[in-house]
Protein backbone atom coordinates (compact mmCIF):
# COMPACT_ATOMS: atom_id res chain seq x y z
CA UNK A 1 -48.28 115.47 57.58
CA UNK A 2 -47.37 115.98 60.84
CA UNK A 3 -47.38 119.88 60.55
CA UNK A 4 -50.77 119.60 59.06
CA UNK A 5 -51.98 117.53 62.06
CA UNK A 6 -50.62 120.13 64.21
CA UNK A 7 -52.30 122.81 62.46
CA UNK A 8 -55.37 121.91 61.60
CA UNK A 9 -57.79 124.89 61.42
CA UNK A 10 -55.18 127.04 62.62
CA UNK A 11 -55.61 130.47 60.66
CA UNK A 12 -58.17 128.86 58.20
CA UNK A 13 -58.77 130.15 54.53
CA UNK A 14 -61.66 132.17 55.17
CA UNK A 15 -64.81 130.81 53.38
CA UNK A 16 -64.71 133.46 50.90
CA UNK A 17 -61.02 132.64 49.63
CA UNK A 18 -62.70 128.70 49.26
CA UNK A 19 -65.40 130.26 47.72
CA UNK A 20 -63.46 132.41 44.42
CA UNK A 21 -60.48 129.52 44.53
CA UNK A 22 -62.98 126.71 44.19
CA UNK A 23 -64.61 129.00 41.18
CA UNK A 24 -61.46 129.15 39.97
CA UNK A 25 -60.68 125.62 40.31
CA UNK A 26 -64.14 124.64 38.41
CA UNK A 27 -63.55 127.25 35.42
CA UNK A 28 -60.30 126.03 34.63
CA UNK A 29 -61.54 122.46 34.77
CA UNK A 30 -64.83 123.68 32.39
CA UNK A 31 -62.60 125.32 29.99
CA UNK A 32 -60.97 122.04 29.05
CA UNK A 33 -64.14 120.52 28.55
CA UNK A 34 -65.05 122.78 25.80
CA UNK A 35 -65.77 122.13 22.48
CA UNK A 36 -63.75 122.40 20.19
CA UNK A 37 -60.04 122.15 19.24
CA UNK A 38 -56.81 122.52 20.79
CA UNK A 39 -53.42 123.21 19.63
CA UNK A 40 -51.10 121.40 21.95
CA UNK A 41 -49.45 124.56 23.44
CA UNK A 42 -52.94 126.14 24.57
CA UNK A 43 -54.37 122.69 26.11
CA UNK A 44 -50.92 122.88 28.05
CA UNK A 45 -51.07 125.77 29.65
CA UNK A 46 -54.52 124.81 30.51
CA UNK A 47 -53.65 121.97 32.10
CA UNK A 48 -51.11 123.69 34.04
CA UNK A 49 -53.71 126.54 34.98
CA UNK A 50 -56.31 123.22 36.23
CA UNK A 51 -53.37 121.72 38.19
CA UNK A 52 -52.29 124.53 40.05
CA UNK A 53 -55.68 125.46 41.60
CA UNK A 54 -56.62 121.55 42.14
CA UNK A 55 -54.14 121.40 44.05
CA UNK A 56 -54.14 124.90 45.77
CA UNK A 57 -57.99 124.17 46.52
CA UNK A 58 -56.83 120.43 47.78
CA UNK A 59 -54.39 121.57 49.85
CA UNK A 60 -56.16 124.57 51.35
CA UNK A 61 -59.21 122.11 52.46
CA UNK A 62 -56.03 119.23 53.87
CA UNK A 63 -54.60 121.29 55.78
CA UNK A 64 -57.49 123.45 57.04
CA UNK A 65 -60.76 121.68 57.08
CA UNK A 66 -59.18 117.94 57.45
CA UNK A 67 -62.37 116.75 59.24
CA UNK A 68 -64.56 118.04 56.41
CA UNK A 69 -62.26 116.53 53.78
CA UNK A 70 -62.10 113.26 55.58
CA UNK A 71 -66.02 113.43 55.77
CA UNK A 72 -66.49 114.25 52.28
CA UNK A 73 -63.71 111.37 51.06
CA UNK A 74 -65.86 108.76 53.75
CA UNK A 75 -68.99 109.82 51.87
CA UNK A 76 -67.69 108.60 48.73
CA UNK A 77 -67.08 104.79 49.43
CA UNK A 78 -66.63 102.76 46.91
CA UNK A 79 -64.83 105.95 44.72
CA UNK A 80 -62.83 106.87 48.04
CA UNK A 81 -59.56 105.38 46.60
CA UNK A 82 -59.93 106.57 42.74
CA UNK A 83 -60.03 109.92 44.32
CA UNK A 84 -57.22 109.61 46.09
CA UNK A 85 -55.13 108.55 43.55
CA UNK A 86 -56.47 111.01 40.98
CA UNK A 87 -55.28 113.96 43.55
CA UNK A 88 -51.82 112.00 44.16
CA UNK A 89 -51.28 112.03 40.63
CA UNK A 90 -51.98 115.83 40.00
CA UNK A 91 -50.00 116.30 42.74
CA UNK A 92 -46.77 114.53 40.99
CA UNK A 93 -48.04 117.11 37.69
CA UNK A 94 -48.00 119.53 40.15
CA UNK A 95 -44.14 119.02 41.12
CA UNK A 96 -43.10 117.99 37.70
CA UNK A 97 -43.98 121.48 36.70
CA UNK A 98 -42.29 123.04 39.56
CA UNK A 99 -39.09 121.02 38.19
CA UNK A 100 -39.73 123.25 34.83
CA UNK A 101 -41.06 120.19 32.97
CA UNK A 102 -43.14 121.23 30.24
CA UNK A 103 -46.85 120.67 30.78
CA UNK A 104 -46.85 119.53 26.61
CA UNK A 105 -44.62 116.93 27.76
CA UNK A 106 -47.58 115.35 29.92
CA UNK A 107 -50.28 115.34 27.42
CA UNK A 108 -50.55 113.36 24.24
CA UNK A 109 -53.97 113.06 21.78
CA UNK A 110 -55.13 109.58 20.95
CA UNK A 111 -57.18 109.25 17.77
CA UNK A 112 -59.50 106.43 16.89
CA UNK A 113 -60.79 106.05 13.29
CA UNK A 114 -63.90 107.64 13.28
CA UNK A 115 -63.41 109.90 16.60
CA UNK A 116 -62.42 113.13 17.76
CA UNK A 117 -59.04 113.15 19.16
CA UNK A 118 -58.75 113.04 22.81
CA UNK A 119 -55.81 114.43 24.54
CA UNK A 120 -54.77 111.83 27.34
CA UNK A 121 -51.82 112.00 30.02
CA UNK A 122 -48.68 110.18 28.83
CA UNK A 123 -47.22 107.25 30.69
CA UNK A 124 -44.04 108.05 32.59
CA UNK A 125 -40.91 106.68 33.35
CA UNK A 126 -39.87 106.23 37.08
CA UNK A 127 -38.10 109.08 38.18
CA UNK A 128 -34.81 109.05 39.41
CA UNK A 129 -35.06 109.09 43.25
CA UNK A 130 -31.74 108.15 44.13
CA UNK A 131 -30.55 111.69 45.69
CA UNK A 132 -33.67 111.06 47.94
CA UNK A 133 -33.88 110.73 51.48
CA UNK A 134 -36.35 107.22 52.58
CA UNK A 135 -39.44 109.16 53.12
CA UNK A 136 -39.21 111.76 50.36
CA UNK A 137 -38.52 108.66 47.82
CA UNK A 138 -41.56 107.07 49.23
CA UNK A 139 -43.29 109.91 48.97
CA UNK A 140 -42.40 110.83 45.35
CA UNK A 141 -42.80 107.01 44.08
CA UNK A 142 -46.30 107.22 45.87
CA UNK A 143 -47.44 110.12 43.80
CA UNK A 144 -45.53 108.47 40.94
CA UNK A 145 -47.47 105.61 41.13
CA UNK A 146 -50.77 107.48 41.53
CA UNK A 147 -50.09 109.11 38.41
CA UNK A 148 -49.59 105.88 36.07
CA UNK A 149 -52.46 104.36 37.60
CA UNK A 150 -55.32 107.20 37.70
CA UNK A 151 -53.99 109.39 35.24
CA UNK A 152 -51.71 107.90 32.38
CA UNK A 153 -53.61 106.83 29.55
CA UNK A 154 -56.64 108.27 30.52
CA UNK A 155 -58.74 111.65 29.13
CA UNK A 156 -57.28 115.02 30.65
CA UNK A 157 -60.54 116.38 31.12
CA UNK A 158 -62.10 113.81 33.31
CA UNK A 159 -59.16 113.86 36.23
CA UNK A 160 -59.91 117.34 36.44
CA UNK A 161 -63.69 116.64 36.56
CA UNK A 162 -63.53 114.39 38.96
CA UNK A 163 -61.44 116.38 41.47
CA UNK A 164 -63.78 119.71 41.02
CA UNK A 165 -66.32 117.63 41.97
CA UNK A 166 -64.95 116.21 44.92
CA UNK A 167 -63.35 119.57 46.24
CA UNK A 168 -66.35 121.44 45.66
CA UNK A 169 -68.64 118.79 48.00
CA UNK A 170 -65.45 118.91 50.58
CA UNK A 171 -65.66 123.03 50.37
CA UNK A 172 -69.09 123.05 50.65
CA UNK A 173 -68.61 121.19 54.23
CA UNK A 174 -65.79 123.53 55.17
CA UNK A 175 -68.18 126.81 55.07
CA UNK A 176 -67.99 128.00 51.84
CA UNK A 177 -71.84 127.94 51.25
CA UNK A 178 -71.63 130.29 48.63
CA UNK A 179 -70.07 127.62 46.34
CA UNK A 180 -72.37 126.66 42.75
CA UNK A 181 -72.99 123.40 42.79
């Protein structure tokens, strides 16, 4: 955090890297909101594909355009903390796939009689974060907790709707005008 304050603006993404990573970041997104089905192993590495450029585009727009993602997080009031939360928790995906957990391990379908299955996040245990230094155990629990409260439970698809939308109002404000709607 305190690099980012330090930094911020310093050698910004230029608009047109926003532009193609926040396309990026709303096909992924789109493509798990297709019809149709999915075998567990393809949703995955969808879901790993969404994750990583969520949270490229989220981080790119933190640490370079702050004041435009503050703006764009003030702008949403009463949502402000859902989307907070909802980025926290892809951002614990995020790291649980850089630990080489498998992305099928996060996803589970829920069927109700009479309804397509939907494929929802799986609740977590706590992770161990006893080898953890104070602030990096606070830090991991935080995103921990973010994750069983916006994300566990809940449809895939709409975490990842939620965020494009968000990052792509937030881009918008950071120069990347050439960004569909």
């Amino acid at each position: 955090m305190t690099w980012n304050d330090e930094h911020a603006g310093v050698a910004a993404a230029p608009p047109a890297a926003i532009d193609w990573s926040v396309a990026a970041m709303r096909e992924a997104a789109q493509r798990l909101s297709s019809p149709g089905s999915w075998d567990l192993p393809r949703l995955a590495d969808a879901v790993a594909d969404a994750v990583w450029w969520v949270t490229l585009v989220d981080a790119t727009l933190v640490r370079y355009h702050p004041q435009n993602y503050e703006s764009t997080l003030a702008g949403r009031s009463a949502r402000r903390r859902e989307t907070e939360q909802t980025l926290e928790g892809l951002r614990y995906v995020r790291n649980q796939l850089g630990l080489s957990v498998d992305p099928a391990d996060l996803i589970t379908t829920v069927t109700a009689e009479g309804a397509p299955p939907v494929w929802t996040w799986r609740s977590l245990p706590q992770p161990d974060v006893s080898g953890l230094r104070s602030r990096a155990r606070r830090w991991e629990l935080s995103r921990y907790r973010a994750y069983q409260a916006r994300l566990a439970g809940r449809d895939v698809t709409e975490a990842f709707a939620w965020c494009a939308e968000f990052l792509g109002l937030a881009a918008r404000l950071a120069g990347g005008e050439g960004i569909p709607g």
